[in-house]
C-alpha atoms as a PDB file:
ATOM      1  CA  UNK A   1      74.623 -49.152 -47.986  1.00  0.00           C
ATOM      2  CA  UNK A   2      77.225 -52.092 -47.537  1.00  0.00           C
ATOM      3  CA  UNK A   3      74.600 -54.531 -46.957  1.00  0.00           C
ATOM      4  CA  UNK A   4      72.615 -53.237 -50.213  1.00  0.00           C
ATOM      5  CA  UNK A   5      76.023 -53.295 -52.322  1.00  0.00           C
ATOM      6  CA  UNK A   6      76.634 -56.975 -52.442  1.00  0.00           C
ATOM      7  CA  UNK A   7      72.672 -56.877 -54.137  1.00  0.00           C
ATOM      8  CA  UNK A   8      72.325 -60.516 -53.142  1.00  0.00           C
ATOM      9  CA  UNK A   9      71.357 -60.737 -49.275  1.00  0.00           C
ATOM     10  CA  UNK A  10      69.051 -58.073 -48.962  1.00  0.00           C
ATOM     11  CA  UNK A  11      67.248 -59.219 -44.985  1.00  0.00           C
ATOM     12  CA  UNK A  12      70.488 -58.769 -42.591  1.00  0.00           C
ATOM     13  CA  UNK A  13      70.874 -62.082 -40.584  1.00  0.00           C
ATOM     14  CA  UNK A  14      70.015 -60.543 -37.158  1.00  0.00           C
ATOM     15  CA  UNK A  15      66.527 -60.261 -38.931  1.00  0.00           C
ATOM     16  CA  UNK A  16      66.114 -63.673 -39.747  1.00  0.00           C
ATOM     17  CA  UNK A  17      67.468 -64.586 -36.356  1.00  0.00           C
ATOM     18  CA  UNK A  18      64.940 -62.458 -34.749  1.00  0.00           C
ATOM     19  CA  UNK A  19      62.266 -64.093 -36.603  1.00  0.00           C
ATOM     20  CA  UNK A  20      63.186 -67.610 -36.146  1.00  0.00           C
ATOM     21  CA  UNK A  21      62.867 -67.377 -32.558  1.00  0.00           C
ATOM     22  CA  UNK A  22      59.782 -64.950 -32.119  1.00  0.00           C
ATOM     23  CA  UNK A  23      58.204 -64.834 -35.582  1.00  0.00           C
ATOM     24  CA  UNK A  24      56.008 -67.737 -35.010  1.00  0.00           C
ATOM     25  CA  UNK A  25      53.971 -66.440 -31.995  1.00  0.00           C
ATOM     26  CA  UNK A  26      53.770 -62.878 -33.524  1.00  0.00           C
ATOM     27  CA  UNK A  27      52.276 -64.675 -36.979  1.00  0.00           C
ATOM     28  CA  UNK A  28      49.808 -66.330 -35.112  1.00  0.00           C
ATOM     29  CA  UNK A  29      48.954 -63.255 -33.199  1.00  0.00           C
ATOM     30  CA  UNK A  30      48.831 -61.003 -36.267  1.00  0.00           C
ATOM     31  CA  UNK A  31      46.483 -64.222 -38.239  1.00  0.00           C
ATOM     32  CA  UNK A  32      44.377 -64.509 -35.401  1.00  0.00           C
ATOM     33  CA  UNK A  33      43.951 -60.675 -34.261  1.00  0.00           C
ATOM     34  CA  UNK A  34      45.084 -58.145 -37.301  1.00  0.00           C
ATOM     35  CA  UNK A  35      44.818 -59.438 -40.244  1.00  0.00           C
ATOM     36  CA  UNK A  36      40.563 -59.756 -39.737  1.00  0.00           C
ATOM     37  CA  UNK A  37      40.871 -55.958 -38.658  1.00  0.00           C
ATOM     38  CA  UNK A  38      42.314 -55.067 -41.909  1.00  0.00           C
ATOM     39  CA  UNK A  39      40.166 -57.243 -44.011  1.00  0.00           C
ATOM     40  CA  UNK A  40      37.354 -55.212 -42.866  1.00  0.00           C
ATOM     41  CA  UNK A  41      38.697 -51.925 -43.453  1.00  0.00           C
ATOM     42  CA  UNK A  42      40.582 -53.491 -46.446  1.00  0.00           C
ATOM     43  CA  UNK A  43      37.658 -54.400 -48.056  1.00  0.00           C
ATOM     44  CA  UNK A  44      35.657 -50.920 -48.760  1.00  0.00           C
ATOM     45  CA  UNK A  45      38.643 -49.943 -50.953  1.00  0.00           C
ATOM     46  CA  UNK A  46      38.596 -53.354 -53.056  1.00  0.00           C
ATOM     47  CA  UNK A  47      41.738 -54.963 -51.527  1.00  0.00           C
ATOM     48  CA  UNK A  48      43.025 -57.744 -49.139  1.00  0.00           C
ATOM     49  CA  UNK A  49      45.902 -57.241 -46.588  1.00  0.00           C
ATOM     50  CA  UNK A  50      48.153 -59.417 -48.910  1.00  0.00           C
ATOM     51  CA  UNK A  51      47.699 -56.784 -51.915  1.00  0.00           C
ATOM     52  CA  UNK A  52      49.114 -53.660 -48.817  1.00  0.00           C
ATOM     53  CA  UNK A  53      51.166 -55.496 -46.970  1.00  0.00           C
ATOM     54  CA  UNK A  54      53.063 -58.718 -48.678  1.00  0.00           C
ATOM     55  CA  UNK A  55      52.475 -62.453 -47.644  1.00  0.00           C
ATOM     56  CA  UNK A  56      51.942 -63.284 -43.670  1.00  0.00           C
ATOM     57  CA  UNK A  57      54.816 -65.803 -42.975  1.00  0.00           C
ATOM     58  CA  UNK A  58      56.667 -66.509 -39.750  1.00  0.00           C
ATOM     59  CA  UNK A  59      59.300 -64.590 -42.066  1.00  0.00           C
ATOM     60  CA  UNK A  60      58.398 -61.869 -41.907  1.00  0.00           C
ATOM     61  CA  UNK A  61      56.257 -61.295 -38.982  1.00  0.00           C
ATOM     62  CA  UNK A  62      58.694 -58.791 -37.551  1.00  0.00           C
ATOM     63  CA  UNK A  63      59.396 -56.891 -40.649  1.00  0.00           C
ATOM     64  CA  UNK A  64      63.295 -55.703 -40.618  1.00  0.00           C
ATOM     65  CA  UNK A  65      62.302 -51.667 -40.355  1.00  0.00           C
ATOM     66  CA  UNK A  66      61.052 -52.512 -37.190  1.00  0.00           C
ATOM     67  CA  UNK A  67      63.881 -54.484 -35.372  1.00  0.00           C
ATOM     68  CA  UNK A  68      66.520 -52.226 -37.064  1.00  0.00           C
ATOM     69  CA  UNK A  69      64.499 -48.705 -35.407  1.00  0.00           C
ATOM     70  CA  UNK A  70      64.650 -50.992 -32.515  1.00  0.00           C
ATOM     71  CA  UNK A  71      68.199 -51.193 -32.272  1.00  0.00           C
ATOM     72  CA  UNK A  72      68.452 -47.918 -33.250  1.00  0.00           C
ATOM     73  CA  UNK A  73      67.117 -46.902 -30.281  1.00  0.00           C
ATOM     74  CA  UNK A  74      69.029 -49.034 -28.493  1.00  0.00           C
ATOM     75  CA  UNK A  75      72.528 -47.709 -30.586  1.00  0.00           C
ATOM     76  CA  UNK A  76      71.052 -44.102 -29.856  1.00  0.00           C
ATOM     77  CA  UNK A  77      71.193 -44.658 -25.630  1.00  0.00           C
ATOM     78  CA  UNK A  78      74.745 -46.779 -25.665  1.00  0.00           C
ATOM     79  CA  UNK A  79      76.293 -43.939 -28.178  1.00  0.00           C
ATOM     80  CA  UNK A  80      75.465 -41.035 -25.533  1.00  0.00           C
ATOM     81  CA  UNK A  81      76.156 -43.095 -22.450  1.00  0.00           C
ATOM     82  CA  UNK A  82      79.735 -44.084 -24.437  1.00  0.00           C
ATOM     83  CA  UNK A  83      80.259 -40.250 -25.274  1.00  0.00           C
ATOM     84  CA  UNK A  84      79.471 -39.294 -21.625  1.00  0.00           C
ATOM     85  CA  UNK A  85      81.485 -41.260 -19.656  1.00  0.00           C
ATOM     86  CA  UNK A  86      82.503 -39.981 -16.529  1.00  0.00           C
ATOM     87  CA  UNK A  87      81.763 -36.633 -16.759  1.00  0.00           C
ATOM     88  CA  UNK A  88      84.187 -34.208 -15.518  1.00  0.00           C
ATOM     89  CA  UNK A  89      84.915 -30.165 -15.439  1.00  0.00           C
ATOM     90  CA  UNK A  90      88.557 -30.337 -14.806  1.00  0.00           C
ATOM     91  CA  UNK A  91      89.632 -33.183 -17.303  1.00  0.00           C
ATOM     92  CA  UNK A  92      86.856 -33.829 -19.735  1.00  0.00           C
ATOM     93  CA  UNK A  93      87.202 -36.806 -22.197  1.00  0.00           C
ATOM     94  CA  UNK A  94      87.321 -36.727 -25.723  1.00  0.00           C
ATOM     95  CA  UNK A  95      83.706 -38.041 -26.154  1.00  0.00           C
ATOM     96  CA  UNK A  96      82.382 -35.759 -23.576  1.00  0.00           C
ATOM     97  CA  UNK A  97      83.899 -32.818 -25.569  1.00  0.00           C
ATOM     98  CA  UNK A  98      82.065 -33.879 -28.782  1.00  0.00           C
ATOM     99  CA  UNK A  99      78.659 -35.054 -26.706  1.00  0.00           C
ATOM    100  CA  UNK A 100      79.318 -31.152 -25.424  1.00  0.00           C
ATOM    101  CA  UNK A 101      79.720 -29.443 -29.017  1.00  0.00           C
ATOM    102  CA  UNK A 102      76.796 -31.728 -30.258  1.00  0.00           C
ATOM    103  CA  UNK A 103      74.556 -30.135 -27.219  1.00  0.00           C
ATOM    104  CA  UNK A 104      75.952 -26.494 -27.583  1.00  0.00           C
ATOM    105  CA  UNK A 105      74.894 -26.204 -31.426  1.00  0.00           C
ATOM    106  CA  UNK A 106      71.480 -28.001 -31.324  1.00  0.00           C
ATOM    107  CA  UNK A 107      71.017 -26.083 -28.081  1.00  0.00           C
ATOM    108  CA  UNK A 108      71.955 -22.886 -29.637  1.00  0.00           C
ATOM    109  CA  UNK A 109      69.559 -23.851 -32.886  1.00  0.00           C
ATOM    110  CA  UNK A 110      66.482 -24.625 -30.714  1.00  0.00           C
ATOM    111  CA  UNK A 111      67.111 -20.649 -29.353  1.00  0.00           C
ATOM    112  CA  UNK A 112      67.527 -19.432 -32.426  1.00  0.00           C
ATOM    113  CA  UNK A 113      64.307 -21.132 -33.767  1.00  0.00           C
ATOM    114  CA  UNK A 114      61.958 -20.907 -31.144  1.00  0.00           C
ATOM    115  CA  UNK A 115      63.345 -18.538 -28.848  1.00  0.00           C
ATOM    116  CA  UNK A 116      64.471 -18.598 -24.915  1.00  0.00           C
ATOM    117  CA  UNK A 117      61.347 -19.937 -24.110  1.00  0.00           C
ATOM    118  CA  UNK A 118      61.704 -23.061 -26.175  1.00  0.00           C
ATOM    119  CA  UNK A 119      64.893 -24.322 -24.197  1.00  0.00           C
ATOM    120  CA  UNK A 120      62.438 -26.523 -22.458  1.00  0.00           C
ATOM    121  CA  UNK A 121      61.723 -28.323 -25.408  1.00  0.00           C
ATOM    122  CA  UNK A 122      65.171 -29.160 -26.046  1.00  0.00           C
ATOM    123  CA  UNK A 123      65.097 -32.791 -24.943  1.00  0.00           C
ATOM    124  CA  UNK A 124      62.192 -34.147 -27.379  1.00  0.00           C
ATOM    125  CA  UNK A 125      64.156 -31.619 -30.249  1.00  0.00           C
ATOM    126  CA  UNK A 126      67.398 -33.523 -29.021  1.00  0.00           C
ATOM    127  CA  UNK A 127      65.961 -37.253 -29.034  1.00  0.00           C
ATOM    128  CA  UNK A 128      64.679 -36.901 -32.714  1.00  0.00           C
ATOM    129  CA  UNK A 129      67.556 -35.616 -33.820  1.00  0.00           C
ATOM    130  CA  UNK A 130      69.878 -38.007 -32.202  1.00  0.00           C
ATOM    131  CA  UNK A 131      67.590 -41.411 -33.004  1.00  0.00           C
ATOM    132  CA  UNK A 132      67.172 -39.975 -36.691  1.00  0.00           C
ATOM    133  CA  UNK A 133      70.722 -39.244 -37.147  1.00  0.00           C
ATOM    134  CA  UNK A 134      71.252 -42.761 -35.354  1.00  0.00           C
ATOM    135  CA  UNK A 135      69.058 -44.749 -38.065  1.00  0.00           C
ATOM    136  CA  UNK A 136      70.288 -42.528 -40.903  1.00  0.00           C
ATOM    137  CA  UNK A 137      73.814 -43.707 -40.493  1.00  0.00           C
ATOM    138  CA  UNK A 138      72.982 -47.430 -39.686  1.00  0.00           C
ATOM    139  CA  UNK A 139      73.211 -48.455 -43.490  1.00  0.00           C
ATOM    140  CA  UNK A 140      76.731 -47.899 -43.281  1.00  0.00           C
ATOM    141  CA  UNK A 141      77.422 -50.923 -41.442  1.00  0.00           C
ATOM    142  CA  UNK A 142      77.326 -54.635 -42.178  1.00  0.00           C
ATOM    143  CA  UNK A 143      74.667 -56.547 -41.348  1.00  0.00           C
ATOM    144  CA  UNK A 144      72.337 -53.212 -40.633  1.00  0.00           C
ATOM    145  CA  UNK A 145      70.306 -51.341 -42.530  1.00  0.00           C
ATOM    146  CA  UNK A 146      68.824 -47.575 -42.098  1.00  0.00           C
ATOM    147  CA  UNK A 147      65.256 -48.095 -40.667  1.00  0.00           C
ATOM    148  CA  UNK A 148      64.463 -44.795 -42.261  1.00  0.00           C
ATOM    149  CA  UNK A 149      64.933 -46.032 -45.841  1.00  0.00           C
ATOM    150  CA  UNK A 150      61.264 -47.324 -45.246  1.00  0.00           C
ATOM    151  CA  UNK A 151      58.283 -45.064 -45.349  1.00  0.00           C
ATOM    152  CA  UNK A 152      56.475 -46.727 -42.001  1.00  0.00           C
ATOM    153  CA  UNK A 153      58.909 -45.187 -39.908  1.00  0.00           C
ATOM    154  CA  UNK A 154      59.509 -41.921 -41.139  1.00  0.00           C
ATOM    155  CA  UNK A 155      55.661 -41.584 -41.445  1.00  0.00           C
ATOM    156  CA  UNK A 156      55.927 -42.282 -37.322  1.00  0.00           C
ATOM    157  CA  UNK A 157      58.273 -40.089 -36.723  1.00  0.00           C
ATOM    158  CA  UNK A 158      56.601 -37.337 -38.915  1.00  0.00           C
ATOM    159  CA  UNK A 159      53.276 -38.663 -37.102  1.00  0.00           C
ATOM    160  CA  UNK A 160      54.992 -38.251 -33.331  1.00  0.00           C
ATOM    161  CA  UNK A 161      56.363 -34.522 -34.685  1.00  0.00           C
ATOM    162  CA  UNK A 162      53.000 -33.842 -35.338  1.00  0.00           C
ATOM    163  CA  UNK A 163      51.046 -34.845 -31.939  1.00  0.00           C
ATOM    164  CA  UNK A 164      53.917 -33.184 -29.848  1.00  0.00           C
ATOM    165  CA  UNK A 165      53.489 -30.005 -31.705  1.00  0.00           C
ATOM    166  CA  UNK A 166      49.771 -29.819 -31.777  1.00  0.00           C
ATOM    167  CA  UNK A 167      50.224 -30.531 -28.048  1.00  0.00           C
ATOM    168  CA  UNK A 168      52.168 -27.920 -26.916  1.00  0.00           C
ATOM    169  CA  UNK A 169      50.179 -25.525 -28.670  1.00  0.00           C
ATOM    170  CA  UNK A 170      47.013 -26.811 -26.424  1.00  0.00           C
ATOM    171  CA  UNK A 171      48.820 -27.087 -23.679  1.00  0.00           C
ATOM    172  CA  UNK A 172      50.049 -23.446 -24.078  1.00  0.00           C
ATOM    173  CA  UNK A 173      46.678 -21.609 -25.543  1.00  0.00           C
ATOM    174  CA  UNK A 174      44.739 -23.937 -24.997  1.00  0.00           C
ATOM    175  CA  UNK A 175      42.288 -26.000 -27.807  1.00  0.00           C
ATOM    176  CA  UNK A 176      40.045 -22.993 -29.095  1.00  0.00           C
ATOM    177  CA  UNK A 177      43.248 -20.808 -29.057  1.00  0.00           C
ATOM    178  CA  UNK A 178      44.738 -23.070 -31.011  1.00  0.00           C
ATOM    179  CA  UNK A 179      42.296 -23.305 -33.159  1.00  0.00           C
ATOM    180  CA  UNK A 180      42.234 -19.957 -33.511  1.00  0.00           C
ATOM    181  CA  UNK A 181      46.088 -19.413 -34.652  1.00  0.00           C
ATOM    182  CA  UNK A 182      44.790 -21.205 -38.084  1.00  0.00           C
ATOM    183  CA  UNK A 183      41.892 -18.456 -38.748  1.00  0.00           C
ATOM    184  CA  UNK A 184      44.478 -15.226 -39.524  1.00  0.00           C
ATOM    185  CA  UNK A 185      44.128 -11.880 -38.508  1.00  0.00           C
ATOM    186  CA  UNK A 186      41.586 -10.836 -40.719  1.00  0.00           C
ATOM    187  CA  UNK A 187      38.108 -12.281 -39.760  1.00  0.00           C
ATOM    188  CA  UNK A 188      35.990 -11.897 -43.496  1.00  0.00           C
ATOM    189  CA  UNK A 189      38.291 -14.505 -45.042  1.00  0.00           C
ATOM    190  CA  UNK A 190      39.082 -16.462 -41.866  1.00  0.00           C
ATOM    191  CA  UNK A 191      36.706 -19.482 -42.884  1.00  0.00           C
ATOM    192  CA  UNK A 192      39.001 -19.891 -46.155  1.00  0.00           C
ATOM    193  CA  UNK A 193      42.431 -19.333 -44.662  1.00  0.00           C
ATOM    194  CA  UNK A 194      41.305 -21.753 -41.832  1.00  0.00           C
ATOM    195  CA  UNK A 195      40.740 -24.503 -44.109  1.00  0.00           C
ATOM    196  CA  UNK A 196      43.898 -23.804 -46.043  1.00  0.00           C
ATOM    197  CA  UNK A 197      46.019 -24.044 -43.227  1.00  0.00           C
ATOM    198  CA  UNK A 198      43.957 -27.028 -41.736  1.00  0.00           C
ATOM    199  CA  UNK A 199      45.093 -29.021 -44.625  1.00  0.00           C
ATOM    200  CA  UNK A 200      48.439 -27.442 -44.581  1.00  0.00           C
ATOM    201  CA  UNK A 201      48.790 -28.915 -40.978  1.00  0.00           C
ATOM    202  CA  UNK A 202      47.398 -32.020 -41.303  1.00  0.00           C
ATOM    203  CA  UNK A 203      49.703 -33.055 -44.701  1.00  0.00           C
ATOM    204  CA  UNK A 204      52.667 -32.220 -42.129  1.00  0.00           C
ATOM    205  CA  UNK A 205      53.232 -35.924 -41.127  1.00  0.00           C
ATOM    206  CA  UNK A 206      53.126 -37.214 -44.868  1.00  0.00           C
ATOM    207  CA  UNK A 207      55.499 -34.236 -45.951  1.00  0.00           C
ATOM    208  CA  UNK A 208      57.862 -34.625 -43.275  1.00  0.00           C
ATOM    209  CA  UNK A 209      58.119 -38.626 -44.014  1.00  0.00           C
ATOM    210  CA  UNK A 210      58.199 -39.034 -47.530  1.00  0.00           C
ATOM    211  CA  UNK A 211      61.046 -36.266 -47.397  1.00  0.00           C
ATOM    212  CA  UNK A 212      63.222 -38.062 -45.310  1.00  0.00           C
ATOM    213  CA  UNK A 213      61.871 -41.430 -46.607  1.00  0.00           C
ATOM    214  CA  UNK A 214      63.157 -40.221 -50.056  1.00  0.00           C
ATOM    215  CA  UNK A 215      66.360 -39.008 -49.579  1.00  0.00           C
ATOM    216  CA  UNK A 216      67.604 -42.170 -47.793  1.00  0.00           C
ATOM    217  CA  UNK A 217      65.555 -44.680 -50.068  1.00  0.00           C
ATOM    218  CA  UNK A 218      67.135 -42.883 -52.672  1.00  0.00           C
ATOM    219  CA  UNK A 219      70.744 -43.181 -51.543  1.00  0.00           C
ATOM    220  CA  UNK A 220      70.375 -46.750 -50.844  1.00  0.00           C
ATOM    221  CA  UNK A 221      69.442 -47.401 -54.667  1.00  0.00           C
ATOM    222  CA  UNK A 222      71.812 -45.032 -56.094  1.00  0.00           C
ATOM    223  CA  UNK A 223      74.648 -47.580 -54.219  1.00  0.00           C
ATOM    224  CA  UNK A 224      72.508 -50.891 -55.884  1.00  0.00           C
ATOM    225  CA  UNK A 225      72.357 -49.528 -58.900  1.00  0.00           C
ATOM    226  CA  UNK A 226      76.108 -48.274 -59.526  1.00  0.00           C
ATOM    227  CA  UNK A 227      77.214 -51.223 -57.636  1.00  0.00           C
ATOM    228  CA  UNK A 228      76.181 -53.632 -60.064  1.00  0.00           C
ATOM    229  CA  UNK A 229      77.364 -51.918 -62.790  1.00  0.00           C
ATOM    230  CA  UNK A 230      80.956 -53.784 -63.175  1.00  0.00           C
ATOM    231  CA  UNK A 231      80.647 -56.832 -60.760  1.00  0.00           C
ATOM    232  CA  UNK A 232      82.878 -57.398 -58.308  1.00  0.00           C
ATOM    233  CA  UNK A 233      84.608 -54.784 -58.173  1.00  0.00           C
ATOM    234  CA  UNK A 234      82.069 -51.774 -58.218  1.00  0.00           C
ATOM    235  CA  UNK A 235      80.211 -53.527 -55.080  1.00  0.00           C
ATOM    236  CA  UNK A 236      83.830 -53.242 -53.204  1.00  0.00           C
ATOM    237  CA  UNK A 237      84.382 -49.793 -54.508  1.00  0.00           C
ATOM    238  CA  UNK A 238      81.310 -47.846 -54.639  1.00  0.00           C
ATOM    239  CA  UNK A 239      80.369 -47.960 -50.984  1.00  0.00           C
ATOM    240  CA  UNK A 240      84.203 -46.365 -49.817  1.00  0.00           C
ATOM    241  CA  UNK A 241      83.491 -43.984 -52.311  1.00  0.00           C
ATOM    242  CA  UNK A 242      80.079 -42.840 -51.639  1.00  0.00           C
ATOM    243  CA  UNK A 243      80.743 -42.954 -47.877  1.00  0.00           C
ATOM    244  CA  UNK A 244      81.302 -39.142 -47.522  1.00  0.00           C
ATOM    245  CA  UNK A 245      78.010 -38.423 -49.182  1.00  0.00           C
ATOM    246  CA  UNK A 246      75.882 -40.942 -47.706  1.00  0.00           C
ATOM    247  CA  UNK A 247      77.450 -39.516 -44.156  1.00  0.00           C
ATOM    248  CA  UNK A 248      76.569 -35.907 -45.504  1.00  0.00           C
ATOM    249  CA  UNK A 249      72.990 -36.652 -46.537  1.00  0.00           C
ATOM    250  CA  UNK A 250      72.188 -38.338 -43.349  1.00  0.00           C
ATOM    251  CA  UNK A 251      73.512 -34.920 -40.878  1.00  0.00           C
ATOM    252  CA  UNK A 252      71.353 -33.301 -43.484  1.00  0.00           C
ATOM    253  CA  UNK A 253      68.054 -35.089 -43.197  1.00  0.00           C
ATOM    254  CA  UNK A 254      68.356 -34.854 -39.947  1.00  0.00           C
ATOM    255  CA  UNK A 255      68.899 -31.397 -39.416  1.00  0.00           C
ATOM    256  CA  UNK A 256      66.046 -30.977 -41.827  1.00  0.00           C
ATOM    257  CA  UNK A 257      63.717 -33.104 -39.920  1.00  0.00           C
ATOM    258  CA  UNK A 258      64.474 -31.100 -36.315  1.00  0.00           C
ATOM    259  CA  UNK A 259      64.562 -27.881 -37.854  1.00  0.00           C
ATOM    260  CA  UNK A 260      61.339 -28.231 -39.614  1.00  0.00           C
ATOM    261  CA  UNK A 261      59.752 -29.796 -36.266  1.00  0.00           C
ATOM    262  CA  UNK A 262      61.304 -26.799 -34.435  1.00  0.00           C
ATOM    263  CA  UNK A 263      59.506 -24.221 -36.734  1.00  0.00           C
ATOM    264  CA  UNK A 264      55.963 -25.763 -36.340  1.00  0.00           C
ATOM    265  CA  UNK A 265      56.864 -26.226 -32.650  1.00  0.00           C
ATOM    266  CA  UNK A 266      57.769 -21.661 -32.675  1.00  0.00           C
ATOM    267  CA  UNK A 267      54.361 -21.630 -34.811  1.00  0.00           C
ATOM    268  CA  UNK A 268      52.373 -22.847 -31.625  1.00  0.00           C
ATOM    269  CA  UNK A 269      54.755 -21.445 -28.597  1.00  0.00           C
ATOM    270  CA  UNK A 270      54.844 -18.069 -27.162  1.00  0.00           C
ATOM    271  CA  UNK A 271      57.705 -16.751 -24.692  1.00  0.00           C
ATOM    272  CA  UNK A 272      55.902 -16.545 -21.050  1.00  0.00           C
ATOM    273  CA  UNK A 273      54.004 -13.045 -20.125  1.00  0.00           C
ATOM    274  CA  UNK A 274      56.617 -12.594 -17.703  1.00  0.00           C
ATOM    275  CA  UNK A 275      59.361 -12.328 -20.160  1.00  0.00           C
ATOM    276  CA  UNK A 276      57.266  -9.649 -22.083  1.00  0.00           C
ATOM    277  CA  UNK A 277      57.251  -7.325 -19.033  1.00  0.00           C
ATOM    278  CA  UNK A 278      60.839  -7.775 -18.440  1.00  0.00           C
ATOM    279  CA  UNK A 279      61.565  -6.782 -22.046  1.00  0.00           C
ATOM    280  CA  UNK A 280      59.121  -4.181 -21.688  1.00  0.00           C
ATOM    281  CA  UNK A 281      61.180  -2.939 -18.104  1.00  0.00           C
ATOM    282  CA  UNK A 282      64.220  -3.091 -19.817  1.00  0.00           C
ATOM    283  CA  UNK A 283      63.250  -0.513 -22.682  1.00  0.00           C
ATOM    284  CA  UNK A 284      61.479   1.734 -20.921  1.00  0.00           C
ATOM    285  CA  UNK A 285      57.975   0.314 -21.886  1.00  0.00           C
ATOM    286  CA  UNK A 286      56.292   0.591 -25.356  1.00  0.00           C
ATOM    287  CA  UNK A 287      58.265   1.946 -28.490  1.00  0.00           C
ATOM    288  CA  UNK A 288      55.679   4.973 -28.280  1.00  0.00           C
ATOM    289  CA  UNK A 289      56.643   5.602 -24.279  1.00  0.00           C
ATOM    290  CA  UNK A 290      60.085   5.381 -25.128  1.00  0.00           C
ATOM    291  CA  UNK A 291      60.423   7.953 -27.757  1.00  0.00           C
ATOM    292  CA  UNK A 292      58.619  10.232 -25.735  1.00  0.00           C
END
């Protein structure tokens, strides 16, 4: 947001560093190796790469979403190892304390949403929502700007939401099971509801990008927009006051994101059969065996 506010340097200088160094063998790679590839597939819908993509120029051979989800992920692992410290029961540290309430409550959310069961899928849950979070906030700082303010990597993280999903419901029921989740429980319409929840499914990616794509493409334009409005002194003042709501909208994409992967993830997972009998122990059986 305070890089997009000045509205006349809109590539942050670690970008252009980045690709004066290693742009030039990554064009010649892309020239040589990707850009043919596209051209083909290009082609049968009446376009060229150039049309899709932009220009290929050592400038932008490393386009800035990338390096900035880069360091993201680099921010994300020095943040938590910062907020950890030295970990300690008798004396713990400020950061450990928040690292702590940040675990309890997404902990306590992944419970909540998928049951007991889904505890063990608490540290996939736990790295979107940290890197998200991470690259949501990152436009609030000079020289960076929020890698998920571009639609190629919110459609990858909607993409990797989707493929872990999918795979824990194989892994669990296996591929026919699965399969079979999408029919519904009444077998003369199953061909239709399959196909309606088929699509539903397979749109997942593209709905769970282009929300969070949206909302934080959206916020960075809002801040362009008003900053420019009464020059110099709107481009000072709009990004202290739109701070708070920029900071809000980020927590809240992200809990969107990670509570909407968490669903699809209770959609596909089923508590062990072990923790049925236990239940089952623990009431006396079936509803009908314990009334009697």
């Amino acid at each position: 947001m305070f890089l997009f506010a000045g509205g006349e340097h809109h590539t942050p200088l670690i970008v252009e560093f980045i690709n004066h160094y290693f742009g030039k063998p990554v064009h010649e790679f892309q020239v040589a190796y990707t850009r043919p590839i596209w051209d083909v597939i290009l082609s049968n819908f009446g376009t060229t790469p150039e049309a899709v993509f932009g220009e290929y120029t050592v400038d932008n051979a490393i386009p800035w979403y990338t390096i900035m989800f880069i360091i993201a992920c680099i921010l994300t692992m020095i943040i938590i190892a910062i907020l950890k410290g030295k970990l300690s029961e008798d004396d713990p540290s400020n950061g450990q304390l928040t690292l702590e309430a940040g675990f309890l409550a997404l902990k306590n959310l992944v419970v909540s949403v998928i049951g007991e069961h889904g505890y063990k899928y608490f540290p996939v849950v736990a790295t979107f929502a940290v890197l998200i979070l991470i690259s949501n906030l990152m436009g609030l700082f000079p020289m960076f700007m929020p890698p998920t303010a571009h639609v190629n990597v919110t459609f990858a993280l909607g993409i990797a939401s989707f493929v872990y999903y999918n795979y824990v419901g194989i892994k669990e029921n296996g591929i026919i099971a699965h399969l079979g989740h999408l029919t519904g429980p009444i077998w003369w319409i199953a061909p239709l509801i399959f196909s309606i929840e088929l699509f539903s499914n397979l749109i997942r990616p593209i709905t769970l990008g282009i929300r969070l794509f949206a909302n934080l493409f959206a916020d960075e334009q809002i801040a362009v927009i008003i900053s420019g409005l009464y020059a110099p002194f709107t481009q000072f003042l709009v990004p202290v006051v739109t701070m708070p709501l920029a900071i809000f909208i980020g927590f809240v994409q992200t809990l969107v994101f990670t509570l909407l992967s968490m669903i699809y993830i209770s959609e596909v997972s089923h508590p062990p059969h072990d923790d049925h009998d236990e239940s089952h122990a623990h009431t006396g059986g079936t509803p009908a065996e314990a009334t009697a």
